[in-house]
N, C-alpha and C. Protein backbone atom coordinates (compact mmCIF):
# COMPACT_ATOMS: atom_id res chain seq x y z
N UNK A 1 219.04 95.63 173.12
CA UNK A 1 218.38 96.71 172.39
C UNK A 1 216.96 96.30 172.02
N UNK A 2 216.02 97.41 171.79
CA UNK A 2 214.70 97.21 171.31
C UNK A 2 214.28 96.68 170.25
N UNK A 3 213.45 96.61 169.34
CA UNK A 3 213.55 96.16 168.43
C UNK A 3 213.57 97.76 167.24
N UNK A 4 214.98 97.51 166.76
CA UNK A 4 214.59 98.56 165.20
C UNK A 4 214.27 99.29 164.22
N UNK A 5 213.41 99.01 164.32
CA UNK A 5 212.27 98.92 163.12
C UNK A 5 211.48 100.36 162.55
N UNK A 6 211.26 100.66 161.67
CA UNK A 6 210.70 102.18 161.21
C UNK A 6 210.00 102.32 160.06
N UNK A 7 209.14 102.66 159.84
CA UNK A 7 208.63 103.12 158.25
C UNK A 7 208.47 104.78 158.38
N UNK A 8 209.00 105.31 156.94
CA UNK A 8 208.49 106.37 156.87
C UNK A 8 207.71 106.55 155.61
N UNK A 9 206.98 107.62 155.31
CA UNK A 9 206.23 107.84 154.29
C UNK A 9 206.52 109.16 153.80
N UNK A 10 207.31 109.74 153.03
CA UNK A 10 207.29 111.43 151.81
C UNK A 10 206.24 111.41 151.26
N UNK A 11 205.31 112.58 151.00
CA UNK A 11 204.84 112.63 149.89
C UNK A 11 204.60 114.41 149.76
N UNK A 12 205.22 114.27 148.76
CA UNK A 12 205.43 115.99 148.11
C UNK A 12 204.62 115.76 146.75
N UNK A 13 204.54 117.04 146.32
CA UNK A 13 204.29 117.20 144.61
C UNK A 13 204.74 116.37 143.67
N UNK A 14 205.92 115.90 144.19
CA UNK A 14 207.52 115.54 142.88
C UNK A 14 207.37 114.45 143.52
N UNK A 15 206.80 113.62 144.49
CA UNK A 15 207.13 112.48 144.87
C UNK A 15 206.35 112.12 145.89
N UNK A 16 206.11 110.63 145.77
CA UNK A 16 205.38 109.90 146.86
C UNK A 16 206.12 108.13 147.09
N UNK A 17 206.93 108.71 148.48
CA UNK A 17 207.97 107.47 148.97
C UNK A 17 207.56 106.51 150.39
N UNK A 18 207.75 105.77 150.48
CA UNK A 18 207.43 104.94 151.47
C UNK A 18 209.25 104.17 151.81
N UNK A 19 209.55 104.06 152.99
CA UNK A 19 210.51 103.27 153.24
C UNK A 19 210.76 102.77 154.46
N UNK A 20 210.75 101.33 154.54
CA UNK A 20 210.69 100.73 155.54
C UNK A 20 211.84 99.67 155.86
N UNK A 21 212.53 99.97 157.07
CA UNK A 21 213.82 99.32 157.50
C UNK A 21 213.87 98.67 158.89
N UNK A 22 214.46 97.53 158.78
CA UNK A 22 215.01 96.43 160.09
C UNK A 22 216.68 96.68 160.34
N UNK A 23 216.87 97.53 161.06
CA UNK A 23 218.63 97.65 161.45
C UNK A 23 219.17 96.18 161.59
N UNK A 24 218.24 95.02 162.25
CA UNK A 24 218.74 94.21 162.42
C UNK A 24 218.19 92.57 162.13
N UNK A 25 217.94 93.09 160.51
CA UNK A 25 217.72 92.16 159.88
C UNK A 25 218.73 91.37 158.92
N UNK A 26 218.32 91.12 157.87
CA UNK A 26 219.30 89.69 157.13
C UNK A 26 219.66 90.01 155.64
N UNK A 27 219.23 91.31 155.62
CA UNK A 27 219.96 92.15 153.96
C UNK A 27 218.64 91.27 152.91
N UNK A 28 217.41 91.41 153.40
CA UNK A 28 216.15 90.96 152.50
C UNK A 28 215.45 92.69 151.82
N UNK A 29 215.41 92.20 150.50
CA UNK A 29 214.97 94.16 149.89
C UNK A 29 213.75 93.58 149.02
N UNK A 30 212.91 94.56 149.14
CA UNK A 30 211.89 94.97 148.49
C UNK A 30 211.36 96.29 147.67
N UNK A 31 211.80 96.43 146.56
CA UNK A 31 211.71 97.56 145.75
C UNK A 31 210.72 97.84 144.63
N UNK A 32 210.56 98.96 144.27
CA UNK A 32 209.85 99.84 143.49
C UNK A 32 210.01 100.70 143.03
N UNK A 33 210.73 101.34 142.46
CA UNK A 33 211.30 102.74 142.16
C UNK A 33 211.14 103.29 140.97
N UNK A 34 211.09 102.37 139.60
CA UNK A 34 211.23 102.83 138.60
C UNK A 34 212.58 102.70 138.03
N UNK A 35 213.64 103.01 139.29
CA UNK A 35 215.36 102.87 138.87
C UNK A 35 215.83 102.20 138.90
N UNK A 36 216.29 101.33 137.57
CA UNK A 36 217.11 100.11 138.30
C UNK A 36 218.30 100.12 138.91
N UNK A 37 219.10 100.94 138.29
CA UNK A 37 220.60 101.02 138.72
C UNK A 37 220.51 101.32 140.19
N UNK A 38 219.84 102.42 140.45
CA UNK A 38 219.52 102.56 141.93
C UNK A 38 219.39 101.86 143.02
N UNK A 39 218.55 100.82 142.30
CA UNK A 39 217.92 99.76 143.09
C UNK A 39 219.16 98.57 143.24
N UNK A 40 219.76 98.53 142.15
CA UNK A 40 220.71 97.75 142.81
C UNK A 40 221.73 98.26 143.49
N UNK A 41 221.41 99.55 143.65
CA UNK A 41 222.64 99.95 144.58
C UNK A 41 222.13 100.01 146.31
N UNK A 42 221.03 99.99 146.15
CA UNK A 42 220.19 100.23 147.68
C UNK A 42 220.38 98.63 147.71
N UNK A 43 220.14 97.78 147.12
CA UNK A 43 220.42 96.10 147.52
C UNK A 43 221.71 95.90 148.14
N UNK A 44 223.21 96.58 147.49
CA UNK A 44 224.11 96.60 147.97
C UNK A 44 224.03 96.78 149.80
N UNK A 45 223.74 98.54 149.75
CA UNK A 45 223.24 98.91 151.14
C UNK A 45 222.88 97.75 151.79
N UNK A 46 221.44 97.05 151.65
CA UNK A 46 220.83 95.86 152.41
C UNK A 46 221.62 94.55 153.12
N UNK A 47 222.52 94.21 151.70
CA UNK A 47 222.88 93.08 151.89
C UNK A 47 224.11 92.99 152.62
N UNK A 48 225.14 94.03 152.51
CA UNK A 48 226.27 94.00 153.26
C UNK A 48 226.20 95.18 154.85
N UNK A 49 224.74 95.28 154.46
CA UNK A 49 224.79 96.36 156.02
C UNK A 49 223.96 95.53 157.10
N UNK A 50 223.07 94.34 156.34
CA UNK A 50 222.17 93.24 157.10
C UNK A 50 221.22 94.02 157.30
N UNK A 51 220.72 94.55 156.96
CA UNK A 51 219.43 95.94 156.66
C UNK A 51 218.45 95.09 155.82
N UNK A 52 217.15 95.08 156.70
CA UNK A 52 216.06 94.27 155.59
C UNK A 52 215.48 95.81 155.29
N UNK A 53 215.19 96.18 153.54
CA UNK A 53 214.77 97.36 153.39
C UNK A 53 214.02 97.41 151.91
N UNK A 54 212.99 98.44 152.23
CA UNK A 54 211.80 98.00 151.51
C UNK A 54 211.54 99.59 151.37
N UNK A 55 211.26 99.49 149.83
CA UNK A 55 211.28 101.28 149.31
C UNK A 55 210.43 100.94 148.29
N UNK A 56 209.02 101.76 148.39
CA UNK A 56 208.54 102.09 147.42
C UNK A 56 208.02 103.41 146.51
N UNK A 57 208.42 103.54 145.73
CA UNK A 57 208.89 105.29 145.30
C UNK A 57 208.24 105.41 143.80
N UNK A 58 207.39 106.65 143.77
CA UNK A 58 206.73 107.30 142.42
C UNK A 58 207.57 108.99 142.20
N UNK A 59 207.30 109.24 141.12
CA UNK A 59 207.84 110.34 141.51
C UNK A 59 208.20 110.80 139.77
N UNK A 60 208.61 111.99 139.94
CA UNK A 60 208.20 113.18 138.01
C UNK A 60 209.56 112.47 137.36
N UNK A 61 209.62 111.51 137.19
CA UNK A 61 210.90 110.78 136.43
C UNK A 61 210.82 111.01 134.76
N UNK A 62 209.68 111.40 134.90
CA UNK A 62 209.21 112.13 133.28
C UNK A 62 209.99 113.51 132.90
N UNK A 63 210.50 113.74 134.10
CA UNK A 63 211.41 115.04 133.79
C UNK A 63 213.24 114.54 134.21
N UNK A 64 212.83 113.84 134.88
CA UNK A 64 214.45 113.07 135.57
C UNK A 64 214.17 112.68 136.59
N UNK A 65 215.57 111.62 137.00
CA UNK A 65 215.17 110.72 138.17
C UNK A 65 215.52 111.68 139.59
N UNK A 66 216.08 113.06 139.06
CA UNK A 66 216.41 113.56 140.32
C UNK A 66 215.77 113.82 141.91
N UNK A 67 214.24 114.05 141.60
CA UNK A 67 213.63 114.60 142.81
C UNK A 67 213.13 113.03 143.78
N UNK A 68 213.37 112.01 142.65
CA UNK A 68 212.83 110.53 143.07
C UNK A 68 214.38 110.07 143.96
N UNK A 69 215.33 110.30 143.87
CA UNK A 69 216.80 109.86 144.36
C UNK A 69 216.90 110.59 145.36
N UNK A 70 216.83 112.04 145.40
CA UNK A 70 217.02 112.69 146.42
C UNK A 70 216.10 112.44 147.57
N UNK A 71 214.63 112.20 147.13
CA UNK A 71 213.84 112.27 148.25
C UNK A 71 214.03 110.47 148.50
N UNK A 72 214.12 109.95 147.98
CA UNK A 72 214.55 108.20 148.64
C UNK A 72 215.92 108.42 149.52
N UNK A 73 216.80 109.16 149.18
CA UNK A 73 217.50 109.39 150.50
C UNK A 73 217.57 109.95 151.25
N UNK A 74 216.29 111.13 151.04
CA UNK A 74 215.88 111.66 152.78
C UNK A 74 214.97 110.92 153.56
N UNK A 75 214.19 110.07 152.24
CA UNK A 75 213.28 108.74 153.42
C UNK A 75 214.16 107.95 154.20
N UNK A 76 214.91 107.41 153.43
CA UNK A 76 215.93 106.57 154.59
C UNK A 76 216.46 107.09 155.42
N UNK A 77 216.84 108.37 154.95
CA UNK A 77 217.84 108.70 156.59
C UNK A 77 216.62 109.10 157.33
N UNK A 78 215.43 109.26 157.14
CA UNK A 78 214.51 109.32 158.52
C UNK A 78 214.13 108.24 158.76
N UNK A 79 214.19 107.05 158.29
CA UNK A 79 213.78 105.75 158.79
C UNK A 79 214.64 105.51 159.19
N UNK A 80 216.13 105.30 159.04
CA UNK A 80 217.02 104.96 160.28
C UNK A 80 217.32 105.64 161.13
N UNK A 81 217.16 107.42 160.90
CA UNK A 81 217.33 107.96 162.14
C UNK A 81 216.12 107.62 163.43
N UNK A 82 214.94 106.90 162.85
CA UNK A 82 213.96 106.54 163.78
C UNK A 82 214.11 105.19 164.28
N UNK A 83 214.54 104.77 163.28
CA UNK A 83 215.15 103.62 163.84
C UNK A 83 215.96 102.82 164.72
N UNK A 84 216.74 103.80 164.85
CA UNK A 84 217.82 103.68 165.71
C UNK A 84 217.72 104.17 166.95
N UNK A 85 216.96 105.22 167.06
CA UNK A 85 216.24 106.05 168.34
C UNK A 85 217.56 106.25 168.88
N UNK A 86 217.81 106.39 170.42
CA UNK A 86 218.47 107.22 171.27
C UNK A 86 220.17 106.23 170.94
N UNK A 87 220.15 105.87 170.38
CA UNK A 87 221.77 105.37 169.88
C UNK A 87 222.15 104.66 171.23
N UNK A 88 222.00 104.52 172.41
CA UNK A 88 222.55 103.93 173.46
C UNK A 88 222.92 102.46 172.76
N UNK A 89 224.32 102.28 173.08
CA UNK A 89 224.81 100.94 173.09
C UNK A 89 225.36 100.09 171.47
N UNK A 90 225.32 101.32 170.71
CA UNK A 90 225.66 101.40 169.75
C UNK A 90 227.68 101.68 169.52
N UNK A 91 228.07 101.02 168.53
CA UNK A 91 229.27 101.36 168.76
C UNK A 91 229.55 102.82 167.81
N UNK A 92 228.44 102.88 166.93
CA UNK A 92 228.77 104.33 166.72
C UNK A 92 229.54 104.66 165.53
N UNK A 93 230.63 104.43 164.98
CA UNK A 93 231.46 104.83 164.41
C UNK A 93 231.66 103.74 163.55
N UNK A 94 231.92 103.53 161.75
CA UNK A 94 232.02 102.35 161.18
C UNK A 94 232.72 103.11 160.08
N UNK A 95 233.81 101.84 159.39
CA UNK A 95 233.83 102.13 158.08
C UNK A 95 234.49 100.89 157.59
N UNK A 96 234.54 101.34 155.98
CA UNK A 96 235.16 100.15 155.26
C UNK A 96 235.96 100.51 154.10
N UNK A 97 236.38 99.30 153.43
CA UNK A 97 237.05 99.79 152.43
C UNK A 97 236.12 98.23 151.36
N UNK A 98 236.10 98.54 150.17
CA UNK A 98 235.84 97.85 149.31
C UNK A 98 236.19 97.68 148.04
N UNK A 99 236.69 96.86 147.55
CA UNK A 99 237.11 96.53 146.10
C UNK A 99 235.91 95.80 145.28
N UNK A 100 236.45 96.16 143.75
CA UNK A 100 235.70 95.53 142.72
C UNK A 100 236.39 95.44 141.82
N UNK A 101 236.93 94.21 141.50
CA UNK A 101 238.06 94.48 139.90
C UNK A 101 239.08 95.76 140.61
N UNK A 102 239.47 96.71 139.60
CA UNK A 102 240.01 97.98 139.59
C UNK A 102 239.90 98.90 140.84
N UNK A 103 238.75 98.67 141.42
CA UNK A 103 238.03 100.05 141.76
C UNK A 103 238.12 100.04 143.30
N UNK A 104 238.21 100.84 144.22
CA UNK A 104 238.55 100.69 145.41
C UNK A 104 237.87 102.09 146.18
N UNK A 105 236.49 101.54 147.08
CA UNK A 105 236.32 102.74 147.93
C UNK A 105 236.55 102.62 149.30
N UNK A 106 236.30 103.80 149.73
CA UNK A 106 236.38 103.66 151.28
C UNK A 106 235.24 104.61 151.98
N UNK A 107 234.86 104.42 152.45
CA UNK A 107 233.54 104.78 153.08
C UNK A 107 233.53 104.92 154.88
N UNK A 108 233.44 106.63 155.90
CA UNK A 108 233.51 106.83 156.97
C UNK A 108 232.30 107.09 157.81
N UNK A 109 231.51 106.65 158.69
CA UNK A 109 230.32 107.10 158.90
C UNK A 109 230.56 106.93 160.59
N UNK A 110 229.54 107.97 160.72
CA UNK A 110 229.56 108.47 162.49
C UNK A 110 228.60 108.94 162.63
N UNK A 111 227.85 108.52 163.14
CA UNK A 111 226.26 108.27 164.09
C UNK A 111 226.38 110.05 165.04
N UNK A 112 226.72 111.03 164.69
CA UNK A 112 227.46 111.88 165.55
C UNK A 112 226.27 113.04 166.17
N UNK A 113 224.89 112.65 165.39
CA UNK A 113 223.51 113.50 165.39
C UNK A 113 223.70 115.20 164.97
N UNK A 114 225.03 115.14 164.20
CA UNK A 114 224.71 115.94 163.75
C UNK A 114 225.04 115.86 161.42
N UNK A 115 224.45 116.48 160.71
CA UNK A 115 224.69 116.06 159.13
C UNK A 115 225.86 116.46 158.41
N UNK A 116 226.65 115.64 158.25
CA UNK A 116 227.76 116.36 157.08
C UNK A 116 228.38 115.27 155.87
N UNK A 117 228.48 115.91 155.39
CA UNK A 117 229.08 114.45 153.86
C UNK A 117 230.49 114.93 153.05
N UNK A 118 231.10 114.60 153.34
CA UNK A 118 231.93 114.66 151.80
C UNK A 118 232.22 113.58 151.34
N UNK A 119 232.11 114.18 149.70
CA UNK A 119 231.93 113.24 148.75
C UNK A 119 232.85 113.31 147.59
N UNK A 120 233.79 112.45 147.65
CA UNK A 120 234.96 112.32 146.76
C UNK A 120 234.91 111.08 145.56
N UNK A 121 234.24 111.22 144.93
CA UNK A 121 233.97 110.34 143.49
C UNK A 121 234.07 110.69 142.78
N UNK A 122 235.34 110.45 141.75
CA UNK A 122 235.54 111.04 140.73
C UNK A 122 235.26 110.14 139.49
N UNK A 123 233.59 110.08 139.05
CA UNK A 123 233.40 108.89 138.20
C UNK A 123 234.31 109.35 136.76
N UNK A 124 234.33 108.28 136.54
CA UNK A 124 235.20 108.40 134.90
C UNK A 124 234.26 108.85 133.87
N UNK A 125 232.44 108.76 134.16
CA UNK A 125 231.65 108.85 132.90
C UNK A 125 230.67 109.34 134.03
N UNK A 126 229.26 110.24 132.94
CA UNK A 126 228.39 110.60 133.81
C UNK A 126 227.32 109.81 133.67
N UNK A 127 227.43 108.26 133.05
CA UNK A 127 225.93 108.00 133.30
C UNK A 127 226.41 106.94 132.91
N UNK A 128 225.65 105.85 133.93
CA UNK A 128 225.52 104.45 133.81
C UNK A 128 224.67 103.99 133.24
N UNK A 129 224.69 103.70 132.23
CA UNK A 129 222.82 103.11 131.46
C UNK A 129 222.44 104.75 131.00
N UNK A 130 221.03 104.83 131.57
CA UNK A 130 220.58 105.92 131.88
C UNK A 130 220.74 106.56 133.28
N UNK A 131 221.73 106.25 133.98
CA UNK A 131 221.77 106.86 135.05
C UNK A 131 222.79 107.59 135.14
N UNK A 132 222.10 108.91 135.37
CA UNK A 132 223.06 110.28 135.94
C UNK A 132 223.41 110.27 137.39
N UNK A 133 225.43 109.84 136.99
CA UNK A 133 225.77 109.17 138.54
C UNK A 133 225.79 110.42 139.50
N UNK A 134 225.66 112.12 138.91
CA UNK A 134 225.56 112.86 139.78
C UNK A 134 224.50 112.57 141.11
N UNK A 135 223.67 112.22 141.15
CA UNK A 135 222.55 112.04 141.62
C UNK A 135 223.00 111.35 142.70
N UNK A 136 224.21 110.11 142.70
CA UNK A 136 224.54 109.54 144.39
C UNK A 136 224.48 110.09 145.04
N UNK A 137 225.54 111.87 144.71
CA UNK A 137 225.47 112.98 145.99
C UNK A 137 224.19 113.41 146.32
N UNK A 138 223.27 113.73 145.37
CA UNK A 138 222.00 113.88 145.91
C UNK A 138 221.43 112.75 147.06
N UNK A 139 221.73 111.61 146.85
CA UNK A 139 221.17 110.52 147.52
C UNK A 139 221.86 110.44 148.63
N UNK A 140 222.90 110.68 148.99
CA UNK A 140 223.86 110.90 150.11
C UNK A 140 223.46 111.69 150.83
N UNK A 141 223.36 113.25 150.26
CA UNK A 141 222.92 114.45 150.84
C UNK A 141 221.56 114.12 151.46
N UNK A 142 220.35 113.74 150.99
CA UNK A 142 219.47 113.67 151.56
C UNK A 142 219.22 112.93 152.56
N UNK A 143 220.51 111.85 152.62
CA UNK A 143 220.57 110.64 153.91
C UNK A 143 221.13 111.23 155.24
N UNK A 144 222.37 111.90 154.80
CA UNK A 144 222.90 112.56 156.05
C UNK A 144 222.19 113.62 156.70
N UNK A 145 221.78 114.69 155.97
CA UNK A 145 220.61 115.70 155.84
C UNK A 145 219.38 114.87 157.62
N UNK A 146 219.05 113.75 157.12
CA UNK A 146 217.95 113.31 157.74
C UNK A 146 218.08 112.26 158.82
N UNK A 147 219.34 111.69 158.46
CA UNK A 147 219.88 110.83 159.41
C UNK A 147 220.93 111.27 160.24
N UNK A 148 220.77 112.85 160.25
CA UNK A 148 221.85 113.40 161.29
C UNK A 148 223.11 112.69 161.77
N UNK A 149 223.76 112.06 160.49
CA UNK A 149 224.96 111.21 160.48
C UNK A 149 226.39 112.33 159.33
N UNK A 150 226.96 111.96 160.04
CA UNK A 150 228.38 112.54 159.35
C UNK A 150 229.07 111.43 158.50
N UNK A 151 229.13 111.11 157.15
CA UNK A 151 229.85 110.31 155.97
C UNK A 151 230.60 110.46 155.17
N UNK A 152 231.72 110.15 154.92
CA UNK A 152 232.68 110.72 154.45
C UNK A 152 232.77 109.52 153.41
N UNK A 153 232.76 110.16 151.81
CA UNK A 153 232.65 108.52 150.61
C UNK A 153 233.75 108.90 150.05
N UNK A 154 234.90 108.34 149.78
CA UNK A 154 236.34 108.73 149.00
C UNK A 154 236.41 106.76 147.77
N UNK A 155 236.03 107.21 147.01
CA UNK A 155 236.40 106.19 145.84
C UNK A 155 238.47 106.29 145.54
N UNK A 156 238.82 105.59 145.85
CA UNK A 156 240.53 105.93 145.95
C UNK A 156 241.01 105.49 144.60
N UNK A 157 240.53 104.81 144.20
CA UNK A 157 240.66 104.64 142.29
C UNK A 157 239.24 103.80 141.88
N UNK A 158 239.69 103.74 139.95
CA UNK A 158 238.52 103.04 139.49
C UNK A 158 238.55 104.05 138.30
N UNK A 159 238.43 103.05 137.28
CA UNK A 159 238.54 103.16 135.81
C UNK A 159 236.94 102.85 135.38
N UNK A 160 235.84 102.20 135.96
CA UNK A 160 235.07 101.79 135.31
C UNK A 160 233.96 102.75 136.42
N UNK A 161 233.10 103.22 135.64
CA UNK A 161 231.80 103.90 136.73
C UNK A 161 231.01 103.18 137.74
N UNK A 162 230.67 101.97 136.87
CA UNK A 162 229.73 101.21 137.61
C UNK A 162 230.19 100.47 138.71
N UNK A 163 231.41 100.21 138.55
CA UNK A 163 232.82 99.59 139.56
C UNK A 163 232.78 100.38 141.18
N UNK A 164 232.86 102.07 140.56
CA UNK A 164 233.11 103.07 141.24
C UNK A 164 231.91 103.03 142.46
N UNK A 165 230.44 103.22 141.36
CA UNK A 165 229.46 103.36 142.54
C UNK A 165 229.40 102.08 143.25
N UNK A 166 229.44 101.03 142.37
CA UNK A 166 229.03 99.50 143.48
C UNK A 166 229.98 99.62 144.78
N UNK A 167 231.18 99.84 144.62
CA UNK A 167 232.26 99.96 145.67
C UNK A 167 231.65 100.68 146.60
N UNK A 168 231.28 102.06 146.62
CA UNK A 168 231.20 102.94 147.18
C UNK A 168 229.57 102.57 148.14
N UNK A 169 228.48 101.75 147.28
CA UNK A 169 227.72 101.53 148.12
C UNK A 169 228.00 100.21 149.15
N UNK A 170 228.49 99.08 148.35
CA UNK A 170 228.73 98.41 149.41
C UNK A 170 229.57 98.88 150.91
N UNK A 171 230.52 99.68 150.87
CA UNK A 171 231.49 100.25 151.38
C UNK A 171 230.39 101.14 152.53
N UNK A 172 229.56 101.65 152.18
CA UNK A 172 228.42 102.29 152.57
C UNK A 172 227.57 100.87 153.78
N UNK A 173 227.32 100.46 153.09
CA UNK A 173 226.63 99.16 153.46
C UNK A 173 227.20 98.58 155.06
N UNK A 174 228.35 98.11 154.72
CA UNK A 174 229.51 97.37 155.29
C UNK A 174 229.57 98.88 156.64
N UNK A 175 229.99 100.05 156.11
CA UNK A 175 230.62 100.35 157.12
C UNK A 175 229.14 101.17 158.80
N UNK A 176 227.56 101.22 157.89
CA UNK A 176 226.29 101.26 158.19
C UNK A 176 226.03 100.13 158.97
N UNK A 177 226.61 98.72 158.59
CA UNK A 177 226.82 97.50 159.63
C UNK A 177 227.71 97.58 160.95
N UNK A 178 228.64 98.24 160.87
CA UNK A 178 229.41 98.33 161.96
C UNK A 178 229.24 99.27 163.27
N UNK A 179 228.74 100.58 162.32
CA UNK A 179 228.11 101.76 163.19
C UNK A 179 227.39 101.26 163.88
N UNK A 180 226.09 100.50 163.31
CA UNK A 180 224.95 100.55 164.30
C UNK A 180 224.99 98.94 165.08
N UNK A 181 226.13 98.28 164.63
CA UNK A 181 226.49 97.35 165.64
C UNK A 181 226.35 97.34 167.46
N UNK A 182 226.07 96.45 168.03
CA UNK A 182 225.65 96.99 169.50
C UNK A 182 226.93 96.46 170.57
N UNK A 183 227.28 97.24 170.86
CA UNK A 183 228.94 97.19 171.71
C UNK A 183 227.94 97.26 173.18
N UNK A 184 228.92 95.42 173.09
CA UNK A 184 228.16 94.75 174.56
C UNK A 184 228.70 95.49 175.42
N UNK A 185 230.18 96.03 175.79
CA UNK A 185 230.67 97.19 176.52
C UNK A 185 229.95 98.01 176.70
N UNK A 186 228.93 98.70 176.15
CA UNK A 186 228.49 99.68 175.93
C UNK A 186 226.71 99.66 176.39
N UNK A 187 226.34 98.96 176.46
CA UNK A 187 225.13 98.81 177.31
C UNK A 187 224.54 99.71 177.44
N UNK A 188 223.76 100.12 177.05
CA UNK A 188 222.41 101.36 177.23
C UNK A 188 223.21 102.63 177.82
N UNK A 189 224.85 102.63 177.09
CA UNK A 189 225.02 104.04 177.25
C UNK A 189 225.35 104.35 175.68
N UNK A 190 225.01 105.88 176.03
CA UNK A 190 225.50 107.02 174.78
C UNK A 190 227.04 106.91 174.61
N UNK A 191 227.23 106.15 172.64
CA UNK A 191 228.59 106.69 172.90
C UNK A 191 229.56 107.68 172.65
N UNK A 192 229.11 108.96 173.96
CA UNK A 192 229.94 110.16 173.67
C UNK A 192 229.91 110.69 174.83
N UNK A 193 230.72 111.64 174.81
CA UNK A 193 230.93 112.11 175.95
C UNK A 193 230.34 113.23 176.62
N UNK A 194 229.48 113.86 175.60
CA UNK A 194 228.64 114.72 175.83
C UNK A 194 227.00 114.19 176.90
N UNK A 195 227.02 112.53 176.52
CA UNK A 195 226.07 112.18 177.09
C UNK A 195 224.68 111.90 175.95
N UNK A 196 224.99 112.50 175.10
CA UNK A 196 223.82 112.44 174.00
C UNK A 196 224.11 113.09 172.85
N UNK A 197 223.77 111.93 172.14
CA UNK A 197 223.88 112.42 170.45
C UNK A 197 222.70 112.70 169.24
């Protein structure tokens, strides 16, 4: 395969994002956001997906972190959907399951070029710190939305919130490692049967 690699740049009214990703790098992050909780959840992403990824994000957080979360996950899913380019030789299809203490997710993702999500998290509380955990789905939505990927996030228990999301991103992470894994079988073909995804 080629080499990876993508930056994209948002910049709307509500926000000005930069995000730049290595599919097949060593889980190294570089952040800016303003969010922390966020940020350690995009580290998750990095480190268990081997994703070197680098986000730097402004944005009306003076009103809420919403338009800054949503649009950081439509930057990424256009940096890996560019990233990844024509999918040949990719195995395509990944998932995982992940524990933390209590908490147990499972996470389905398929490279399928076309967007869909469901999202089954039933946090126990709505806010971690200051973070309104509604906002993952926003961050989800805007990934699949742009990364023309189909993800399916089911948290299967979990008593503690922060338990809930860490699971769910590593699980994310982990199963983003497997998808875009390169199936030596598979050699500079599409894997589908349509011929192109």
């Amino acid at each position: 395969m080629s080499e990876r690699k993508a930056t994209v740049t948002r910049d709307t009214l509500e926000t000005q994002i930069t995000v730049s990703v290595n599919l097949d790098g060593s889980g190294t992050t570089d952040f800016d956001t303003g969010i922390p909780f966020l940020e350690h959840m995009l580290d998750q992403i990095a480190r268990h997906g081997m994703i070197d990824l680098n986000i730097k994000a402004t944005g009306d957080t003076h009103i809420d972190a919403h338009h800054t979360v949503e649009d950081i996950g439509i930057t990424f899913g256009q940096a890996v959907s560019k990233a990844v380019g024509d999918k040949k030789g990719i195995v395509r299809y990944g998932h995982a399951y992940v524990p933390l203490d209590e908490a147990l997710s499972r996470v389905v993702v398929d490279f399928s070029g076309r967007p869909g999500l469901e999202f089954h998290v039933p946090f126990t509380r709505g806010r971690v710190g200051d973070f309104d955990v509604d906002l993952f789905h926003e961050f989800f939505q805007g990934f699949v939305n742009h990364a023309n990927v189909t993800v399916h996030v089911d948290n299967l228990r979990g008593d503690n919130s922060h338990h809930q999301a860490e699971t769910v991103f590593k699980a994310f992470g982990r199963a983003l490692r497997m998808a875009l894994s390169a199936d030596p079988r598979m050699a500079g073909i599409t894997p589908s049967t349509k011929g192109v995804l």
